[in-house]
PDB file of N, CA and C in Angstrom:
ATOM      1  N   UNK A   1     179.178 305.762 107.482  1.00  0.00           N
ATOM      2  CA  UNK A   1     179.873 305.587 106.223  1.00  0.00           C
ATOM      3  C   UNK A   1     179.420 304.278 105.569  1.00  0.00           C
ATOM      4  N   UNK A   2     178.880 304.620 104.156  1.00  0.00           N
ATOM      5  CA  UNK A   2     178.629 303.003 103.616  1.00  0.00           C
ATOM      6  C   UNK A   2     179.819 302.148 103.002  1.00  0.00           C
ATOM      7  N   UNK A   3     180.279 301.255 103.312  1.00  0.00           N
ATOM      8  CA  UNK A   3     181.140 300.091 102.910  1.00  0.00           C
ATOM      9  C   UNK A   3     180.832 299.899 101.397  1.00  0.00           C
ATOM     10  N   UNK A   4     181.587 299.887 100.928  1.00  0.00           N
ATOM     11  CA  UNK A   4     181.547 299.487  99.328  1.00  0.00           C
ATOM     12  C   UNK A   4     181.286 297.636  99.248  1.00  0.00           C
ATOM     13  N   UNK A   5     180.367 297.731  97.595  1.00  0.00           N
ATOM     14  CA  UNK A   5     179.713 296.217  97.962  1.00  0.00           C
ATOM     15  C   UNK A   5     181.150 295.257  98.120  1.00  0.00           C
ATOM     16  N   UNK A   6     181.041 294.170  98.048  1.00  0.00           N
ATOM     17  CA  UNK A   6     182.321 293.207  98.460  1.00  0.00           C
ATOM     18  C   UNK A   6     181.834 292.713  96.344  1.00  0.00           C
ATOM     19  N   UNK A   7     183.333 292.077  95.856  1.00  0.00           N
ATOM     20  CA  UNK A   7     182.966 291.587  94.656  1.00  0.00           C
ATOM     21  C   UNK A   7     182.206 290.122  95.348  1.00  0.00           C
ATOM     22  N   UNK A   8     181.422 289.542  93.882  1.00  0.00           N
ATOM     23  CA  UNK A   8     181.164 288.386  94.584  1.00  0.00           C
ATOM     24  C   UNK A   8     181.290 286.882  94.120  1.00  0.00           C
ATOM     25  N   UNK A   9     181.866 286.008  94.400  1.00  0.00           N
ATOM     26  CA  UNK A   9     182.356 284.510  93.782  1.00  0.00           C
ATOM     27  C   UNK A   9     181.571 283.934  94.050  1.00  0.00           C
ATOM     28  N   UNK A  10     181.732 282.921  92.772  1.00  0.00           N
ATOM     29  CA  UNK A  10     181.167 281.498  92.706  1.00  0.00           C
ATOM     30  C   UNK A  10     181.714 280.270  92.759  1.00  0.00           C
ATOM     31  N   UNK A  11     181.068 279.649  93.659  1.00  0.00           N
ATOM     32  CA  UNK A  11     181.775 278.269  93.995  1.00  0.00           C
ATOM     33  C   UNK A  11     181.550 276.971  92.706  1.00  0.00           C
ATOM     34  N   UNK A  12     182.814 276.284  92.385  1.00  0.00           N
ATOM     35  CA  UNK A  12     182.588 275.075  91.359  1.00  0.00           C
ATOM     36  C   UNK A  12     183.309 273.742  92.051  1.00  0.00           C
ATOM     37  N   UNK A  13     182.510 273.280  92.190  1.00  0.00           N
ATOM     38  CA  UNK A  13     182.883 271.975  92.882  1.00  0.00           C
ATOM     39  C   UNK A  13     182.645 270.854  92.133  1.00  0.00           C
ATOM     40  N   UNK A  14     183.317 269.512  91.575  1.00  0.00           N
ATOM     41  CA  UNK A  14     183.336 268.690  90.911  1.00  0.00           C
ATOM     42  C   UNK A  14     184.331 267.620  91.769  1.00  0.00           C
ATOM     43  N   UNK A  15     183.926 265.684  91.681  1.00  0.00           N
ATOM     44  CA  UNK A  15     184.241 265.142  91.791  1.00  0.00           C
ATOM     45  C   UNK A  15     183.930 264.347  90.670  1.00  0.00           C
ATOM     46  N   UNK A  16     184.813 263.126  90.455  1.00  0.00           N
ATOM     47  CA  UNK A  16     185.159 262.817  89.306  1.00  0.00           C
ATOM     48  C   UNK A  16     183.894 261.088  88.926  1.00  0.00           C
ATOM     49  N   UNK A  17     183.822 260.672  90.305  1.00  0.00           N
ATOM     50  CA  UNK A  17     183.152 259.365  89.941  1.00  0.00           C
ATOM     51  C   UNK A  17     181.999 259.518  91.594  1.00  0.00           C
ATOM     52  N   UNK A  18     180.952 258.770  91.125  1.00  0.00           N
ATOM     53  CA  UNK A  18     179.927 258.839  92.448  1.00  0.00           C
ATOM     54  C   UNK A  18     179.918 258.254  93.655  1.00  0.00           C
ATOM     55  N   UNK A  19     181.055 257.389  93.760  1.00  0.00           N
ATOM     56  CA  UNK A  19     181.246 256.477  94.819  1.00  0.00           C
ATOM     57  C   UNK A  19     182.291 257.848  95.498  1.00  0.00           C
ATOM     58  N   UNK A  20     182.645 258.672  94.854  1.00  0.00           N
ATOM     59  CA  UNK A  20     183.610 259.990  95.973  1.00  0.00           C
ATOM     60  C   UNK A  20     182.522 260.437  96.932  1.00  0.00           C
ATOM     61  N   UNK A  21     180.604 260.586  96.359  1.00  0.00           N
ATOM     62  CA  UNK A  21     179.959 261.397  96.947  1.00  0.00           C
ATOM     63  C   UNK A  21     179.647 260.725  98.002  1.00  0.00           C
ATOM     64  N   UNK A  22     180.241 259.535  98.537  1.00  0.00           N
ATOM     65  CA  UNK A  22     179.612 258.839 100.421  1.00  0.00           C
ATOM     66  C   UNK A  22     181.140 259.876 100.710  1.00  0.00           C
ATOM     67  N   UNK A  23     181.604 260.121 100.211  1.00  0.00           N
ATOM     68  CA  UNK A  23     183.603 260.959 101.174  1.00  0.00           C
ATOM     69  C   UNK A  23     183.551 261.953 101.303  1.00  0.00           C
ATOM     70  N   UNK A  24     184.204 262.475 101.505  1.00  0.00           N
ATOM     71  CA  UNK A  24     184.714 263.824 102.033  1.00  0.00           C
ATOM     72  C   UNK A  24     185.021 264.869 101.021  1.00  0.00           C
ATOM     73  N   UNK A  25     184.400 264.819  99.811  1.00  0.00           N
ATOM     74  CA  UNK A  25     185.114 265.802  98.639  1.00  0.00           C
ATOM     75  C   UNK A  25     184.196 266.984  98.999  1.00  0.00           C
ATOM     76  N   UNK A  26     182.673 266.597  98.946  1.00  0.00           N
ATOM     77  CA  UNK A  26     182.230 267.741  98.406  1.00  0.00           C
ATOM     78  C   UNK A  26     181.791 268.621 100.066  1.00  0.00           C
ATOM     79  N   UNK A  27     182.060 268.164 100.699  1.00  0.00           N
ATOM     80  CA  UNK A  27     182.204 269.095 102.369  1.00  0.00           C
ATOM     81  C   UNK A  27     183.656 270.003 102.519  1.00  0.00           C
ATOM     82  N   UNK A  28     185.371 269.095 102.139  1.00  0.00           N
ATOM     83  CA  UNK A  28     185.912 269.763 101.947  1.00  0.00           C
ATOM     84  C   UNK A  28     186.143 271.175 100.988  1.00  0.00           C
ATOM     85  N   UNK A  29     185.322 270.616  99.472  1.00  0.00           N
ATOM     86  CA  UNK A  29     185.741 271.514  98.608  1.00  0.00           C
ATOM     87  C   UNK A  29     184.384 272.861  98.966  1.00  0.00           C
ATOM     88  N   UNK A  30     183.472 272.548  99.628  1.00  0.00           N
ATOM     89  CA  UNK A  30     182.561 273.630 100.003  1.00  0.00           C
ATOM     90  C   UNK A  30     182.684 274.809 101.451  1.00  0.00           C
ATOM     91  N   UNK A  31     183.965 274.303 102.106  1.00  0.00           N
ATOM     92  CA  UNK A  31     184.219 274.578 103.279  1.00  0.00           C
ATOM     93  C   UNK A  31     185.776 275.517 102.797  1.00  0.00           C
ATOM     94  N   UNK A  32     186.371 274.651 101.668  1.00  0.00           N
ATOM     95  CA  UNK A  32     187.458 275.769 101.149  1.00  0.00           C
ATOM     96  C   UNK A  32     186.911 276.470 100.152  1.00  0.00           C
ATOM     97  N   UNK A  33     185.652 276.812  99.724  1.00  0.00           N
ATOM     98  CA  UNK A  33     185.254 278.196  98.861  1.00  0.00           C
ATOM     99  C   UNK A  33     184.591 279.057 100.165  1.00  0.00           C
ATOM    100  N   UNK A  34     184.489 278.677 100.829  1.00  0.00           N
ATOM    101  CA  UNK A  34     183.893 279.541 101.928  1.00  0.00           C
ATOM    102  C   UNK A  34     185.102 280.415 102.704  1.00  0.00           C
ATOM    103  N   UNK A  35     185.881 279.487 103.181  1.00  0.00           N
ATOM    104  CA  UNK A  35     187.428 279.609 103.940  1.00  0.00           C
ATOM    105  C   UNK A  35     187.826 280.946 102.664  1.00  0.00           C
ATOM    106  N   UNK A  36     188.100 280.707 101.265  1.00  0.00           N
ATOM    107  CA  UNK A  36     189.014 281.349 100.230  1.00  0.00           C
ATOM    108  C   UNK A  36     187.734 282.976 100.542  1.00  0.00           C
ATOM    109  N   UNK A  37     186.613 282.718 100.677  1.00  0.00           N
ATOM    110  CA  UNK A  37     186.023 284.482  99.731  1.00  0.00           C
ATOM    111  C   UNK A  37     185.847 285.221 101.436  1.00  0.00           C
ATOM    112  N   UNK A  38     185.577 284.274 103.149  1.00  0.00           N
ATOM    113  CA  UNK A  38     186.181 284.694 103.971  1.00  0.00           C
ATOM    114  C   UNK A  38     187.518 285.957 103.762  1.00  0.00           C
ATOM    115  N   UNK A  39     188.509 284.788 103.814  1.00  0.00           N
ATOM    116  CA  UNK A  39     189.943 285.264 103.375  1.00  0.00           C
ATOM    117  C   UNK A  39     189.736 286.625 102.710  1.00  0.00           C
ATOM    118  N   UNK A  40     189.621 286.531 101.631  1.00  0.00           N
ATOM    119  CA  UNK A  40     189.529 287.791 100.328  1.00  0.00           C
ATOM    120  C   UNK A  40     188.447 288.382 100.627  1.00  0.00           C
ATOM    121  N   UNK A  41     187.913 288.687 101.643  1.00  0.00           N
ATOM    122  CA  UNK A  41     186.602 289.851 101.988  1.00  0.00           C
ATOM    123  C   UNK A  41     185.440 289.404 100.207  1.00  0.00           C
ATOM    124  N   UNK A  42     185.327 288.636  99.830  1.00  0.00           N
ATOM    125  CA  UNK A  42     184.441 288.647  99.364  1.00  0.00           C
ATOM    126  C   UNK A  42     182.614 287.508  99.489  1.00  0.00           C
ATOM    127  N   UNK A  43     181.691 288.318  98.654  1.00  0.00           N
ATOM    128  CA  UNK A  43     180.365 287.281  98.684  1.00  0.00           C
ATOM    129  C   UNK A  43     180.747 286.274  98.144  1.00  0.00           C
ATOM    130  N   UNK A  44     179.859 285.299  99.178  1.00  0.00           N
ATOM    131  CA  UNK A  44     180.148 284.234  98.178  1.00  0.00           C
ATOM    132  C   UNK A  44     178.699 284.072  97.590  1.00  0.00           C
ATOM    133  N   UNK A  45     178.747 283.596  96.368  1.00  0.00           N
ATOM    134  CA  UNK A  45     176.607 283.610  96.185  1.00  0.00           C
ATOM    135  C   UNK A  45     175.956 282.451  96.268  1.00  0.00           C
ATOM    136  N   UNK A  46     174.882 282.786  96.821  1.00  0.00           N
ATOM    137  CA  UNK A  46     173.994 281.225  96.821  1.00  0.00           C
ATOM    138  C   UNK A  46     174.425 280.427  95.544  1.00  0.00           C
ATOM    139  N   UNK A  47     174.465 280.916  94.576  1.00  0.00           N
ATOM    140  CA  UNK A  47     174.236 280.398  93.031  1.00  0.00           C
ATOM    141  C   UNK A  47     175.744 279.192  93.222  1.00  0.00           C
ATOM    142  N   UNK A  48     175.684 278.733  93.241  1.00  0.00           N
ATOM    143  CA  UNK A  48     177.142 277.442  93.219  1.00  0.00           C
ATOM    144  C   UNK A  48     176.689 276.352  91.669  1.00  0.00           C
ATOM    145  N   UNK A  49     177.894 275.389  91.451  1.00  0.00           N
ATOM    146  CA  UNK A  49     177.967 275.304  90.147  1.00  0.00           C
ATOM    147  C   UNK A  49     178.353 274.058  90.821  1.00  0.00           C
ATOM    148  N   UNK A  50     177.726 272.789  90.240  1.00  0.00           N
ATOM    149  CA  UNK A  50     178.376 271.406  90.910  1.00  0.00           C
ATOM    150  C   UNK A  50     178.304 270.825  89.804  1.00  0.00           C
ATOM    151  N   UNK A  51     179.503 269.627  89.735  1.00  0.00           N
ATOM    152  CA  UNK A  51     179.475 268.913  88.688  1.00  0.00           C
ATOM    153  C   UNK A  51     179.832 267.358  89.598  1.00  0.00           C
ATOM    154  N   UNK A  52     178.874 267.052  90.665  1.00  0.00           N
ATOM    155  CA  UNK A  52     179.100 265.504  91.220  1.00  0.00           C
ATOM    156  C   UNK A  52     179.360 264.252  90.376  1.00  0.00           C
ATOM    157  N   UNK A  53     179.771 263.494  90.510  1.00  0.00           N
ATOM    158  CA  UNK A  53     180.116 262.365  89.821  1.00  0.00           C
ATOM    159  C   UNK A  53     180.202 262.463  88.147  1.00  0.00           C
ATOM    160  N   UNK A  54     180.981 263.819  87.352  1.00  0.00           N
ATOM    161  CA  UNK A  54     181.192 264.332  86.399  1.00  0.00           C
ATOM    162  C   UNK A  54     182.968 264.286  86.364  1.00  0.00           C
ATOM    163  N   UNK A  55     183.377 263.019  85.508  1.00  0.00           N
ATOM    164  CA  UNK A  55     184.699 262.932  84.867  1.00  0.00           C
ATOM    165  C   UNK A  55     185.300 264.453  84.047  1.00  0.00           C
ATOM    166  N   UNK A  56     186.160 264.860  84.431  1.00  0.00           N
ATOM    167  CA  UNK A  56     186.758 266.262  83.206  1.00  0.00           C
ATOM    168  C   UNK A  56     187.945 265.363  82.402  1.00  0.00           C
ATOM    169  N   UNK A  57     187.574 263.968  82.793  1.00  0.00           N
ATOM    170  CA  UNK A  57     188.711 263.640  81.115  1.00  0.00           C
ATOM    171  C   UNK A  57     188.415 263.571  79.709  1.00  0.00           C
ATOM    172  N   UNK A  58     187.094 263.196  79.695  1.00  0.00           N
ATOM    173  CA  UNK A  58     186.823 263.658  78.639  1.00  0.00           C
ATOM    174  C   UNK A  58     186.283 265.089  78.175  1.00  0.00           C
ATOM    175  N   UNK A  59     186.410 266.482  79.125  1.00  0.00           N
ATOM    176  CA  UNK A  59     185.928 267.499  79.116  1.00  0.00           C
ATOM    177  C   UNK A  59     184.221 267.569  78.999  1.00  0.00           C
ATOM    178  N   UNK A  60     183.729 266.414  79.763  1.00  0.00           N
ATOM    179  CA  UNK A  60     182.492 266.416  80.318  1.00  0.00           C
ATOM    180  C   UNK A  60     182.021 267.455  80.988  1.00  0.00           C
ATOM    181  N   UNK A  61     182.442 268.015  81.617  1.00  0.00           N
ATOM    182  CA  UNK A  61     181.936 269.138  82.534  1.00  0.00           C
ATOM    183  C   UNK A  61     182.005 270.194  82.198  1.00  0.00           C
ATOM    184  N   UNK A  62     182.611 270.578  80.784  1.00  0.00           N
ATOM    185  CA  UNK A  62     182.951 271.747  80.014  1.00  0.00           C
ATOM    186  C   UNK A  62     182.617 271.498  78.974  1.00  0.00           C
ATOM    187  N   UNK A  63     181.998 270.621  78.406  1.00  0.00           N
ATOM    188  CA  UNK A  63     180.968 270.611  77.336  1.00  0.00           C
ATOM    189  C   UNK A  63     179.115 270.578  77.748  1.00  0.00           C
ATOM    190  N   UNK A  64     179.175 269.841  79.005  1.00  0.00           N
ATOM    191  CA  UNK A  64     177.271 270.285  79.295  1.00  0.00           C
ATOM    192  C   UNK A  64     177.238 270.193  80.564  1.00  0.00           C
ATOM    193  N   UNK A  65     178.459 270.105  81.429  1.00  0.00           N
ATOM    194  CA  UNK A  65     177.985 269.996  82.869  1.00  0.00           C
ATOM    195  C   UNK A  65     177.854 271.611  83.653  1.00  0.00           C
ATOM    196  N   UNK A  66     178.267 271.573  84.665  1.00  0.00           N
ATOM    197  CA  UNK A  66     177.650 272.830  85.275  1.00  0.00           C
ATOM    198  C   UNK A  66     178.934 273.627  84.859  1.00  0.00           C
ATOM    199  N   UNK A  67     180.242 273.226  84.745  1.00  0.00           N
ATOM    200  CA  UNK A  67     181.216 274.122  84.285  1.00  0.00           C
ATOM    201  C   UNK A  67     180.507 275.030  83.231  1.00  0.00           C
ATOM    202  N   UNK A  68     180.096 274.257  82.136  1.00  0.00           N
ATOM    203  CA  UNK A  68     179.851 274.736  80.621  1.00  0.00           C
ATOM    204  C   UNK A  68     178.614 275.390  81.059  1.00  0.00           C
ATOM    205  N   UNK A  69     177.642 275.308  82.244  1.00  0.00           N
ATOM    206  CA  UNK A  69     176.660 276.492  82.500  1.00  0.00           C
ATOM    207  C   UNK A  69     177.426 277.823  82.727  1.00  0.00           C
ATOM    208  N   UNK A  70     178.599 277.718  83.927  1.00  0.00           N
ATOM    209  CA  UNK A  70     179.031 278.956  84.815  1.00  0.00           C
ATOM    210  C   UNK A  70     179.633 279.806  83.586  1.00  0.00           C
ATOM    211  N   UNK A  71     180.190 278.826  82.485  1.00  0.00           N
ATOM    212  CA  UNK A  71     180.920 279.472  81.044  1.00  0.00           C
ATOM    213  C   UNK A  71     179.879 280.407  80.713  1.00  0.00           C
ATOM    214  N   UNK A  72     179.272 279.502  80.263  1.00  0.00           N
ATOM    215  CA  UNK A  72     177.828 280.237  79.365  1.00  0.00           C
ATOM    216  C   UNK A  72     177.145 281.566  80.409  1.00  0.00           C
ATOM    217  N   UNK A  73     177.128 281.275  81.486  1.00  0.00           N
ATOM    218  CA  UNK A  73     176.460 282.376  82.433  1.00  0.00           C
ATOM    219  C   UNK A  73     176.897 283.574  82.195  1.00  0.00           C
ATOM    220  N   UNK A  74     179.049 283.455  82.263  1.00  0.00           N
ATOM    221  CA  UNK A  74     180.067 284.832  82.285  1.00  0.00           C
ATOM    222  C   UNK A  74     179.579 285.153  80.668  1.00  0.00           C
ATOM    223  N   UNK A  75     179.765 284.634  79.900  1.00  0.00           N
ATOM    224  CA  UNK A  75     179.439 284.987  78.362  1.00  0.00           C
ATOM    225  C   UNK A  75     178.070 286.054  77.862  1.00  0.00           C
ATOM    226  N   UNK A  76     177.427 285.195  78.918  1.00  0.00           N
ATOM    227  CA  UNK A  76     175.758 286.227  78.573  1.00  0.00           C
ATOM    228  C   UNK A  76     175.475 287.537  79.352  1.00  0.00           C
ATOM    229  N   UNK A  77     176.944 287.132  80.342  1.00  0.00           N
ATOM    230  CA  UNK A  77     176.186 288.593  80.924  1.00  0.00           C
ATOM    231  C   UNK A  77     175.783 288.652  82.315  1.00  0.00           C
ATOM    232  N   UNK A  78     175.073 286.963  82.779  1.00  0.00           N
ATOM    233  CA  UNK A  78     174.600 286.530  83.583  1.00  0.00           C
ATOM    234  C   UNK A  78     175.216 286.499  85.149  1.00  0.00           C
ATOM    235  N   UNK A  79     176.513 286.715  84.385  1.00  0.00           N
ATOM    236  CA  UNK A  79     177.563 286.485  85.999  1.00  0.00           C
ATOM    237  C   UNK A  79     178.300 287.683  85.714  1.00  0.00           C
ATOM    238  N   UNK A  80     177.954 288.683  86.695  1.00  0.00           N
ATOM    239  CA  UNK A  80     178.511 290.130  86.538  1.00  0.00           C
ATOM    240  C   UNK A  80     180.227 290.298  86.558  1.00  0.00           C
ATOM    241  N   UNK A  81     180.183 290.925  85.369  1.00  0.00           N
ATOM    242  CA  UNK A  81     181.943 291.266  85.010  1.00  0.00           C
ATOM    243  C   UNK A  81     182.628 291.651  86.319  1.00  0.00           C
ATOM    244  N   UNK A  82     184.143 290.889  86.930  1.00  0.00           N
ATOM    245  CA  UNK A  82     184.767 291.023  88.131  1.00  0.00           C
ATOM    246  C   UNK A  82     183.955 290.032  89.213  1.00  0.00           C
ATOM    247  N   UNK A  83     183.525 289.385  88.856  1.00  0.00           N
ATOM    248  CA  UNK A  83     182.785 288.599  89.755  1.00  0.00           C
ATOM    249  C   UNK A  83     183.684 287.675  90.198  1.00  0.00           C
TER     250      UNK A  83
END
């Protein structure tokens, strides 16, 4: 019997200033997108979306950082609908 595909997620990981990237952010936050699509039987995809030492107070990361790519990706098409 073939298994139906699994949907598949993308990981977005962002810390806010570069002195976080010697800590523990971006191991925890890559170890809980793994832990979450585990959980929920889903892929997770190579394709991941980082926004390291990228502030969201000024909506930096949603005007040209990798947020505002993963946006632009779902918009074009690029990141398959239910993903």
């Amino acid at each position: 019997m073939i298994e139906p595909a699994r949907p598949t997620a993308y990981s977005y990981v962002r810390f806010s200033n570069k002195k976080q990237q010697h800590g523990d952010s971006l191991r925890r936050q890559v170890e809980m997108a793994e832990r979450y699509a585990k959980v929920n039987k889903l892929h997770l995809s190579a394709q991941n979306f980082r926004d390291l030492g990228v502030s969201a107070f000024k909506q930096r990361n949603l005007k040209q950082g990798a947020l505002a790519a993963f946006i632009g990706a779902v918009r074009a098409g690029t990141i398959e609908k239910g993903s």
